[in-house]
N, C-alpha and C. Protein backbone atom coordinates (compact mmCIF):
# COMPACT_ATOMS: atom_id res chain seq x y z
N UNK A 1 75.89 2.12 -27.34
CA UNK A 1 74.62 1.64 -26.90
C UNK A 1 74.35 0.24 -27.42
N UNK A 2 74.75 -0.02 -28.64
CA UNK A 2 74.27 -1.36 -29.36
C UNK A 2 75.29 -2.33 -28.77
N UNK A 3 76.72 -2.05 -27.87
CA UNK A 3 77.43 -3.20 -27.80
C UNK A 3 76.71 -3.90 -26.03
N UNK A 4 75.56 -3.15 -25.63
CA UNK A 4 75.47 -3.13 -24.24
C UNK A 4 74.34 -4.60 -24.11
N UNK A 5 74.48 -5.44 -23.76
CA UNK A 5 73.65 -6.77 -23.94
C UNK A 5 73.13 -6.79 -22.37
N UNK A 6 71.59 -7.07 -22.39
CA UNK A 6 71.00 -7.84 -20.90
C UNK A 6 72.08 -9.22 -20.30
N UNK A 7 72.44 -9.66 -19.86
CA UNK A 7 72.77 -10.82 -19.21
C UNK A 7 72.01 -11.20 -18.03
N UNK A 8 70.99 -12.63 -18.24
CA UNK A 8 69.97 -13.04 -16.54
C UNK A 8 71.05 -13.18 -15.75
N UNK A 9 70.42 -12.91 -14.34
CA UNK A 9 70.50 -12.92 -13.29
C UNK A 9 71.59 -12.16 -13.00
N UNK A 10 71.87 -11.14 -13.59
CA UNK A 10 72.82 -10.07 -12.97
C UNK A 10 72.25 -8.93 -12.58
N UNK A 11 71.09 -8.62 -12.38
CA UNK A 11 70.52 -7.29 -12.12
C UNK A 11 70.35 -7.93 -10.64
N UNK A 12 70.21 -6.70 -9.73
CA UNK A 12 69.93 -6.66 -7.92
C UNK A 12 68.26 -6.34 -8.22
N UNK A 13 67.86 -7.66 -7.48
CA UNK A 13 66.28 -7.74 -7.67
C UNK A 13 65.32 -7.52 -5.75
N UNK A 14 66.65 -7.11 -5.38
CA UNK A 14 66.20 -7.53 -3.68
C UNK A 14 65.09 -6.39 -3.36
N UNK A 15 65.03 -4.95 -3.42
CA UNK A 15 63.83 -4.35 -3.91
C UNK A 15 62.72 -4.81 -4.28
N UNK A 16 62.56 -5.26 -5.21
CA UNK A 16 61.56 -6.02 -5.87
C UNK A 16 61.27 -7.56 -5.25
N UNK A 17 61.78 -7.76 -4.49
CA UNK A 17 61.17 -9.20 -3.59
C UNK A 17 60.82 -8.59 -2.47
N UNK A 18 61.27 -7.46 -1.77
CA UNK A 18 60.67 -6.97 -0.66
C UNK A 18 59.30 -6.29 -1.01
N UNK A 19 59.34 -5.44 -1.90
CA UNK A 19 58.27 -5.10 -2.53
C UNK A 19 57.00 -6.07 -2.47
N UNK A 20 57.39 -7.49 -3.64
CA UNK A 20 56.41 -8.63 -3.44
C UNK A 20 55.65 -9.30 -2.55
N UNK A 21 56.53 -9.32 -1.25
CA UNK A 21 56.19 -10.05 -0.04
C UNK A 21 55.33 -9.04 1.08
N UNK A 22 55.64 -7.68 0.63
CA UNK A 22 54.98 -6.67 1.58
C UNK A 22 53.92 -6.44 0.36
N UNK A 23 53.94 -7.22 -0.88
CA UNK A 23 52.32 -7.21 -1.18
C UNK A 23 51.88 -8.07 -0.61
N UNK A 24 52.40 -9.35 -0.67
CA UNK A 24 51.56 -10.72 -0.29
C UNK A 24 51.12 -10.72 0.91
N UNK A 25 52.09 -9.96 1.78
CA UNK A 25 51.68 -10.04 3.44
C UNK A 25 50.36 -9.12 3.65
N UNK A 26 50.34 -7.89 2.83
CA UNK A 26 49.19 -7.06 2.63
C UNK A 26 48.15 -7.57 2.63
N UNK A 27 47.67 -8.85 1.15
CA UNK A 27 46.50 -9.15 0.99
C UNK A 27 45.99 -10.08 1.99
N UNK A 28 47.13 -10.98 2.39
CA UNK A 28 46.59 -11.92 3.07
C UNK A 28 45.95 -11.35 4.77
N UNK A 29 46.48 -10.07 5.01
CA UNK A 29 45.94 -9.87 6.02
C UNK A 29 44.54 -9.15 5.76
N UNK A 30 44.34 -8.73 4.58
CA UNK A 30 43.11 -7.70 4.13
C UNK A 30 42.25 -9.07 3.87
N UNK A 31 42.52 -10.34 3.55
CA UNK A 31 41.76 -11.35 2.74
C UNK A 31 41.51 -11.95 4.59
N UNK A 32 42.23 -11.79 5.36
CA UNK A 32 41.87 -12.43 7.04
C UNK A 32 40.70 -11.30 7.63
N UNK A 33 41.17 -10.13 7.28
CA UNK A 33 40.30 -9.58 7.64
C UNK A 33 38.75 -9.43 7.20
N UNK A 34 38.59 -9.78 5.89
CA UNK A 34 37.15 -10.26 5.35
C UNK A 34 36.59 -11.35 6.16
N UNK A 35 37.65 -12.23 5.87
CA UNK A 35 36.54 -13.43 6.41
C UNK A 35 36.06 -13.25 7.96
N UNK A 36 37.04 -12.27 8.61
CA UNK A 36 36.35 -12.45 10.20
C UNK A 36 35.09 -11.21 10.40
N UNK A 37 35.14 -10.26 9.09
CA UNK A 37 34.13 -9.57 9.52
C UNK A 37 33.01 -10.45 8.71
N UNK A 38 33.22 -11.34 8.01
CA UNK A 38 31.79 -11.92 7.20
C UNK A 38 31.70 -13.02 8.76
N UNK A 39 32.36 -13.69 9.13
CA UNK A 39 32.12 -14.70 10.56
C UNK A 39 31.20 -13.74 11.38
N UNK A 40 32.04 -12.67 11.73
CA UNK A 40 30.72 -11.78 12.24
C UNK A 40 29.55 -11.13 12.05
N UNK A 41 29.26 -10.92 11.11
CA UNK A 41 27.96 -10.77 10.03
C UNK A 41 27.08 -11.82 10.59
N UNK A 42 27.74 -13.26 9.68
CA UNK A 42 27.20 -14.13 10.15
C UNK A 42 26.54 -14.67 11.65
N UNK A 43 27.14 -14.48 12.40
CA UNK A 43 27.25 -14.73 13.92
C UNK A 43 26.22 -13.93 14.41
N UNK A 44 26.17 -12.57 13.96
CA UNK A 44 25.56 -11.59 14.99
C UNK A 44 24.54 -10.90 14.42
N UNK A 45 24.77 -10.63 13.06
CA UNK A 45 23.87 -9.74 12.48
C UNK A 45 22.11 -10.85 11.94
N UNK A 46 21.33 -10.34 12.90
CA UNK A 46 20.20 -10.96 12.82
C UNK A 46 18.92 -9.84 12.98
C-alpha cells in the first residue's frame, strides 16, 4: 500500500467532465428559464 504513489494526470476524468457540463447546461437553462418567466411577470402581470 505505501509503495502506491498518485501521479497527475493519469486518472480517466471523462465522467467527471460529462458530469460538469450536464451541470452547466442544467443551470443555464433553469437560470433562462427565470428570466423569461420574470419578463413575463413583468409584461403581463398587472
Amino acid at each position: 500500500m505505501a509503495d502506491q504513489h498518485h501521479k497527475q494526470g493519469e486518472m480517466d476524468i471523462t465522467e467527471q467532465e460529462k458530469t460538469f457540463a450536464g451541470f452547466v447546461r442544467m443551470v443555464v437553462n433553469v437560470g433562462i428559464v427565470c428570466i423569461l418567466i420574470v419578463l413575463f411577470l413583468a409584461l403581463f402581470a398587472r
